[in-house]
Each structure stands twice: as structure tokens, then as C-alpha cells.
C-alpha atoms as a PDB file:
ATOM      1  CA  UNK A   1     101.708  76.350 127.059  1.00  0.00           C
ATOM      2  CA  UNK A   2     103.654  78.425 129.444  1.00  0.00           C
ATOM      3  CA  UNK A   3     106.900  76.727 128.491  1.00  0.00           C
ATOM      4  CA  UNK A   4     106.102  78.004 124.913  1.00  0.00           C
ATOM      5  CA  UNK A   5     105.576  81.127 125.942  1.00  0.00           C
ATOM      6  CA  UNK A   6     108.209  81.120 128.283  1.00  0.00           C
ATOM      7  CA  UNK A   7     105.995  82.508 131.447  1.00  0.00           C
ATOM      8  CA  UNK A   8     105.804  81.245 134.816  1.00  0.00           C
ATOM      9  CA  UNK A   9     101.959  79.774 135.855  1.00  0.00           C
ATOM     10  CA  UNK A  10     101.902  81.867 138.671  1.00  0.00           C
ATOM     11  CA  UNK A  11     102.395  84.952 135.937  1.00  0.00           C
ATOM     12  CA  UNK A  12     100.297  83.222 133.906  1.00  0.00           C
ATOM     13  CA  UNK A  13      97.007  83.352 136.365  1.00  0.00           C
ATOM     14  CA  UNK A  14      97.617  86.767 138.030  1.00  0.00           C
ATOM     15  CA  UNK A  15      97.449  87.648 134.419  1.00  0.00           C
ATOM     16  CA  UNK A  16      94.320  85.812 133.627  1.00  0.00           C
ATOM     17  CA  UNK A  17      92.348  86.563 137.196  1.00  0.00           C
ATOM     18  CA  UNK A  18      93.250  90.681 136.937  1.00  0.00           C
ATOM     19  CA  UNK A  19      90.524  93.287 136.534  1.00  0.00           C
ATOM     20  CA  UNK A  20      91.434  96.820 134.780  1.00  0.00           C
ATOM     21  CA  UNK A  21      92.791  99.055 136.586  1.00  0.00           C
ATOM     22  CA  UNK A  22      91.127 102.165 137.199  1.00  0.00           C
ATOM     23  CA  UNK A  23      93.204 104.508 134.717  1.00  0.00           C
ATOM     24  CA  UNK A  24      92.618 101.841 132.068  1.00  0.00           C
ATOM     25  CA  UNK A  25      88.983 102.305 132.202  1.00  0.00           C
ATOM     26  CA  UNK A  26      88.992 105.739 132.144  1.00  0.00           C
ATOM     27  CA  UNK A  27      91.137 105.300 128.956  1.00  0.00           C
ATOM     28  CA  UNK A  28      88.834 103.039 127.135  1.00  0.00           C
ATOM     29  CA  UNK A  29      86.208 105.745 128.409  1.00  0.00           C
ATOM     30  CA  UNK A  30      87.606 108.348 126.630  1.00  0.00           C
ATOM     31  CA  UNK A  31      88.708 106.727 123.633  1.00  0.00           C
ATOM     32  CA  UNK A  32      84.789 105.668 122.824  1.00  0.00           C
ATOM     33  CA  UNK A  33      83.813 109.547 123.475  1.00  0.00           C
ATOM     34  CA  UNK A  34      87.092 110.645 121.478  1.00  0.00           C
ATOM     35  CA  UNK A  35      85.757 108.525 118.580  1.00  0.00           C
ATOM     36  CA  UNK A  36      81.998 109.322 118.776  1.00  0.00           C
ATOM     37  CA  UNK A  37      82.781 113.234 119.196  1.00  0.00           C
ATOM     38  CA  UNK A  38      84.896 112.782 116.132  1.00  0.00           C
ATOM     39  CA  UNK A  39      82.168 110.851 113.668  1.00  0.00           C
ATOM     40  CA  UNK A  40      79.572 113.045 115.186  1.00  0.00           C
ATOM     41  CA  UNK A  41      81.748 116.221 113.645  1.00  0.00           C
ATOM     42  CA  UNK A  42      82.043 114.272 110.267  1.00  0.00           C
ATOM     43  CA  UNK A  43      85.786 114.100 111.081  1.00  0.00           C
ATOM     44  CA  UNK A  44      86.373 118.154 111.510  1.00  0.00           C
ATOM     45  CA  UNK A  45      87.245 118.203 114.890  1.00  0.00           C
ATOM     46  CA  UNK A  46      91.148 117.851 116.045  1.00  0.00           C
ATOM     47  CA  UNK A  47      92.255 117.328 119.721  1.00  0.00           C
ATOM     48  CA  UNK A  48      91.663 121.050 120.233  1.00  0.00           C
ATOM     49  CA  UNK A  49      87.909 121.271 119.827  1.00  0.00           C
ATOM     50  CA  UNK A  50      87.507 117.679 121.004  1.00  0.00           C
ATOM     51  CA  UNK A  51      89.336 118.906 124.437  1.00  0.00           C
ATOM     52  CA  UNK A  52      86.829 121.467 124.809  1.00  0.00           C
ATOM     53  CA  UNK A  53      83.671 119.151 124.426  1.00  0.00           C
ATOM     54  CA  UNK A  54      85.123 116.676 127.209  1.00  0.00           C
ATOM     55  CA  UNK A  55      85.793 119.339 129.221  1.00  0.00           C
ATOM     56  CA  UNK A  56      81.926 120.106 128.652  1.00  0.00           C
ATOM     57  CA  UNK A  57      81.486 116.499 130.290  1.00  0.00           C
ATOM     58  CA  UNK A  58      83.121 116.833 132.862  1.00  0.00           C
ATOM     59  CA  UNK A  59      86.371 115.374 132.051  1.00  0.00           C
ATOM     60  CA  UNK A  60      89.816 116.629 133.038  1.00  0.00           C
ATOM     61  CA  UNK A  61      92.634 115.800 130.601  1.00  0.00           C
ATOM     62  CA  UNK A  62      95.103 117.718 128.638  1.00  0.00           C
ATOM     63  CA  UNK A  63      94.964 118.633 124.770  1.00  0.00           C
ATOM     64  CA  UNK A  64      98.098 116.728 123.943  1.00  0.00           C
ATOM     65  CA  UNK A  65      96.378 113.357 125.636  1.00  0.00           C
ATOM     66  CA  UNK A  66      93.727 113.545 123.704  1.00  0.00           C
ATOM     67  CA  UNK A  67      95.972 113.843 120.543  1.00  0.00           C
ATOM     68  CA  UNK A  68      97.917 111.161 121.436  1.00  0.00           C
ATOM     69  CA  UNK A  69      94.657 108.820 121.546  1.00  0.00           C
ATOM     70  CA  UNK A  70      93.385 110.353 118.708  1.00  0.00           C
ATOM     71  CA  UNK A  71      97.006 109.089 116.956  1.00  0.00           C
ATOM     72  CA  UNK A  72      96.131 105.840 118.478  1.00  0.00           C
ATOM     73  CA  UNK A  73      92.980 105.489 117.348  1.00  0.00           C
ATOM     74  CA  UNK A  74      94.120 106.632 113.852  1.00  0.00           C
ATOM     75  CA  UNK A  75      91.804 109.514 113.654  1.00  0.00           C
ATOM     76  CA  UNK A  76      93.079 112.542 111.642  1.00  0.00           C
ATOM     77  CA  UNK A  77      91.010 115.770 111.175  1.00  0.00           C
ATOM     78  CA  UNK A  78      90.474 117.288 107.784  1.00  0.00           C
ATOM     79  CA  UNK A  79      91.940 120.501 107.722  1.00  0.00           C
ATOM     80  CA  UNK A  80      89.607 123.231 105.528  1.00  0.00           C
ATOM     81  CA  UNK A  81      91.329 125.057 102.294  1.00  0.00           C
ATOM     82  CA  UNK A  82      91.387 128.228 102.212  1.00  0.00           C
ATOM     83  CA  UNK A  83      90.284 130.143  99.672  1.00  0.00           C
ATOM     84  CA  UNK A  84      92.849 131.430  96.988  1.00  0.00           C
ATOM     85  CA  UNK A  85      92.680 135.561  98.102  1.00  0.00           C
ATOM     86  CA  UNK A  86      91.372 137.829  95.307  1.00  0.00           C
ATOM     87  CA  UNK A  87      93.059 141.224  94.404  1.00  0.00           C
ATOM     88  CA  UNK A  88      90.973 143.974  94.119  1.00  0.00           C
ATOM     89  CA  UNK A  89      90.027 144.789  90.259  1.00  0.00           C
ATOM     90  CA  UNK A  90      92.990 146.592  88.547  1.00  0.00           C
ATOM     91  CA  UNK A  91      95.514 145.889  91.300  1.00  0.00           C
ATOM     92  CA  UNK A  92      98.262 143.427  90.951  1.00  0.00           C
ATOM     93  CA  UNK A  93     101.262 143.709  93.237  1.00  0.00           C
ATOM     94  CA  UNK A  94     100.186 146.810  95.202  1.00  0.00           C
ATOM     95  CA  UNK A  95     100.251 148.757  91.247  1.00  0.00           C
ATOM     96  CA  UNK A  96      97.224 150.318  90.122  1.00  0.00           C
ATOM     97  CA  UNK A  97      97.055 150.013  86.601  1.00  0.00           C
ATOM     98  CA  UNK A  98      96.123 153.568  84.741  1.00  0.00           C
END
């Protein structure tokens, strides 16, 4: 098999014997709370707000990490539409109509 794949066995069963290293735990830590704050907010929150609430926990990282997992993770917030802005009754175009 490690002809096929063209790896050394040496490479091979450092591979297969090595634990996680510390910053990848902390990654698959964050991407379970990334993805539970996000379901929890119905899919509202962006990397912003989700910052924030990690930050609550205890967590240091920056807003752009957190988007970057969020990309991974293929999360997306929705984005709210605004309402179309009214003119006041009569006015059009800053005219007053007579």
C-alpha cells in the first residue's frame, strides 16, 4: 500500500501513531461552538456577533478567524431587508405639492 501511495512506512506510521496537536483541537473546538452559536441564532449571526459571544466564553480569537471557519464550514448569515423608506404624504423629491 505505501508503494501505491508512494509514502515511505516510516511516514506512513508517524502518520498513523500521531495525536492532534494542540492548535488543532482548539480548532475543532471552535468550529462546534461556531456552528451551534450559529443554529442557535437561526442563522442571523455573522462572524461579528459570533466573535462577541466567544469572547463571552472566554475565547481569544480574531473576527476575521472566525469568518474564515465560518467560510469553511459553509455557514453564511442572512442579511435582513430593509424596508423600502416612505416619503412623507404630498412630498416627492423634496417638492411639496400645492
Amino acid at each position: 500500500m505505501c508503494i501505491v501511495f508512494q509514502v515511505s512506512r516510516s511516514g506512513y506510521y508517524k502518520w498513523r501513531t500521531a495525536k492532534p496537536t494542540p492548535q488543532a483541537i482548539l480548532k475543532a473546538l471552535l468550529l462546534k461552538r461556531i456552528a451551534y452559536h450559529f443554529d442557535a441564532s437561526q442563522g442571523r449571526y455573522g462572524s461579528p456577533k459570533i466573535t462577541i459571544l466567544l469572547e463571552r466564553e472566554g475565547y481569544k480569537i480574531s473576527e476575521r478567524t472566525i469568518g474564515k471557519y465560518m467560510r469553511e464550514l459553509g455557514l453564511r448569515s442572512c442579511n435582513a431587508k430593509r424596508a423600502p423608506q416612505s416619503t412623507k404624504k404630498g412630498q416627492h423629491n423634496g417638492k411639496e405639492e400645492h
